[in-house]
C-alpha atoms as a PDB file:
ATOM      1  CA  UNK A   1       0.000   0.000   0.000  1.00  0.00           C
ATOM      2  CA  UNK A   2       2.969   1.873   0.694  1.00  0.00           C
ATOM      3  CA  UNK A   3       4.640   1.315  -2.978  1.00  0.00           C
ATOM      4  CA  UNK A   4       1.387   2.742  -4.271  1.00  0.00           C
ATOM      5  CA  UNK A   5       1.067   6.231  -2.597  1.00  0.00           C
ATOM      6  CA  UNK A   6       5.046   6.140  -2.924  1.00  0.00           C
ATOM      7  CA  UNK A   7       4.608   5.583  -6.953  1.00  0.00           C
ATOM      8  CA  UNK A   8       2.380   8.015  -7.217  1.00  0.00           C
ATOM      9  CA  UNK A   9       3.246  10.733  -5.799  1.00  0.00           C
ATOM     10  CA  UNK A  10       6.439  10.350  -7.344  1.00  0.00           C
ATOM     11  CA  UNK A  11       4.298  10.487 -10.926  1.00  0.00           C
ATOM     12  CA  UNK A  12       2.895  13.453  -9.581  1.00  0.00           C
ATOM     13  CA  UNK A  13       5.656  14.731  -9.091  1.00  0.00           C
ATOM     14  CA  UNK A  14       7.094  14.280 -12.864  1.00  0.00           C
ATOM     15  CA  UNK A  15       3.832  15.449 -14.401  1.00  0.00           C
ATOM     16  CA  UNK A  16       3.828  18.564 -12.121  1.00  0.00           C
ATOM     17  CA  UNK A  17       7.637  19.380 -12.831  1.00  0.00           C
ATOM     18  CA  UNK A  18       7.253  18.499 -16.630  1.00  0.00           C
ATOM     19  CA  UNK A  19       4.448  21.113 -16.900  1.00  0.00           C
ATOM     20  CA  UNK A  20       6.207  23.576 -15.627  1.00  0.00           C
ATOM     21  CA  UNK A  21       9.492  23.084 -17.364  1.00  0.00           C
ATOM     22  CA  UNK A  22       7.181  23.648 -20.939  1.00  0.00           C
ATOM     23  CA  UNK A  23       4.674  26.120 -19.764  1.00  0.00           C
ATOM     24  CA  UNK A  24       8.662  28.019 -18.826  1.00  0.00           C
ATOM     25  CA  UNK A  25       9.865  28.202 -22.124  1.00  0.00           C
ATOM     26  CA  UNK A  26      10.340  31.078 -24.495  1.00  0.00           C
ATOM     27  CA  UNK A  27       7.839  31.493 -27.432  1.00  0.00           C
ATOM     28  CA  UNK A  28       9.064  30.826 -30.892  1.00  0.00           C
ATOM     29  CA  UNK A  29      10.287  33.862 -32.605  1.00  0.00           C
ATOM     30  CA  UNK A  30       8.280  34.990 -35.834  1.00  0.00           C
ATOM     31  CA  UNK A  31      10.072  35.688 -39.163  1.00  0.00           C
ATOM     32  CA  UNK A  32      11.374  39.212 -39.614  1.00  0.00           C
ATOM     33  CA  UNK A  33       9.295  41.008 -42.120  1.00  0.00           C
ATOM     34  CA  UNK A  34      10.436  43.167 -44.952  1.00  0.00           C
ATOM     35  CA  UNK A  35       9.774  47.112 -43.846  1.00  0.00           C
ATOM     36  CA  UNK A  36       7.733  48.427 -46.427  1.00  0.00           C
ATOM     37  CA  UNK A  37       8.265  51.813 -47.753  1.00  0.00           C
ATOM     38  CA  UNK A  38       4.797  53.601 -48.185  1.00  0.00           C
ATOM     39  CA  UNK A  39       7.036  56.326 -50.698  1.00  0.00           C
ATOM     40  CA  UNK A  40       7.426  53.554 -53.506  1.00  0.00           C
ATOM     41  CA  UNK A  41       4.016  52.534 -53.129  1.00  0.00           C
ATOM     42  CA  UNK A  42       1.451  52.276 -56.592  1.00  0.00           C
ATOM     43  CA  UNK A  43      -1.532  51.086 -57.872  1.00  0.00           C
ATOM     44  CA  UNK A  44      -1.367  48.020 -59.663  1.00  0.00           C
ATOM     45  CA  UNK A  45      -5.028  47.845 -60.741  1.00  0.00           C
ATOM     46  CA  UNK A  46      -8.262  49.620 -60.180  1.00  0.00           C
ATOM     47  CA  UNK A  47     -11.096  47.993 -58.836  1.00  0.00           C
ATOM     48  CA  UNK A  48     -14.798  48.747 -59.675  1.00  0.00           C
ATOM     49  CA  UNK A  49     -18.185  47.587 -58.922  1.00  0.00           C
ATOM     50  CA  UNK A  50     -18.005  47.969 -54.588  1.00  0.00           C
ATOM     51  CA  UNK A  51     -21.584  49.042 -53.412  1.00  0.00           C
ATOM     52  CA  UNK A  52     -18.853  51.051 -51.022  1.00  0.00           C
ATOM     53  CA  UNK A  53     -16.374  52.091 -50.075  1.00  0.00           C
ATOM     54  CA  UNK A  54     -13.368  49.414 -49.744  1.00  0.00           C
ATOM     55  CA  UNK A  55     -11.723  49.296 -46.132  1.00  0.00           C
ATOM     56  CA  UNK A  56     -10.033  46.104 -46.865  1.00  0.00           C
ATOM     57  CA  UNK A  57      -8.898  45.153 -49.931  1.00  0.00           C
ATOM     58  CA  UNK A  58      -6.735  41.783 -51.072  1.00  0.00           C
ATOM     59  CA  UNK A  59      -5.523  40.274 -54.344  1.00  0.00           C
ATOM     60  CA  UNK A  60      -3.233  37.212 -54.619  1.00  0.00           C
ATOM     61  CA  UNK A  61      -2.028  36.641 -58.176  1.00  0.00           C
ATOM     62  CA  UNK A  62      -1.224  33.583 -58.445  1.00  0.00           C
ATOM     63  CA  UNK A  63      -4.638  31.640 -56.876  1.00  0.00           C
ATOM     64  CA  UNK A  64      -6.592  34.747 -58.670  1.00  0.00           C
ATOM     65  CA  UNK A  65      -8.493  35.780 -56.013  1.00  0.00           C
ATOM     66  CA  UNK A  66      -9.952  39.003 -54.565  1.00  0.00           C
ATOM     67  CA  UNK A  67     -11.473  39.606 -51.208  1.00  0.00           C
ATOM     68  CA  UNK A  68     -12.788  42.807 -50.622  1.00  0.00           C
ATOM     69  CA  UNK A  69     -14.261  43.955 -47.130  1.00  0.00           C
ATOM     70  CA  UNK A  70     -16.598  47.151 -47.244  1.00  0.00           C
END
């Protein structure tokens, strides 16, 4: 009976001190992004038939598609 508290609290033990150990380490770093230099900026294409005015606008070229958010 002895063994058995023994064993587990020594598994208790392990889980509790694993947890910690990964809820301790550092986040993973996200890729650096290119800055982006609003002076350079242009208009590739104009876009027409929004019932409004277009607050988010998004084109990927090589999928062709557009999503639009008004």
């Amino acid at each position: 009976m002895v063994g058995r508290v023994a064993r587990g609290s020594l598994l208790a033990g392990c889980l509790l001190l694993l947890g910690v150990s990964l809820s301790a380490q550092q986040p993973q770093k996200s890729p650096v992004l290119p800055p982006i230099n609003p002076a350079v900026a242009r208009l590739d294409q104009t876009i027409s038939g929004l019932d409004g005015l277009g607050l988010a606008i998004a084109f990927h070229p090589g999928i062709d598609i557009l999503v639009a958010g008004c």
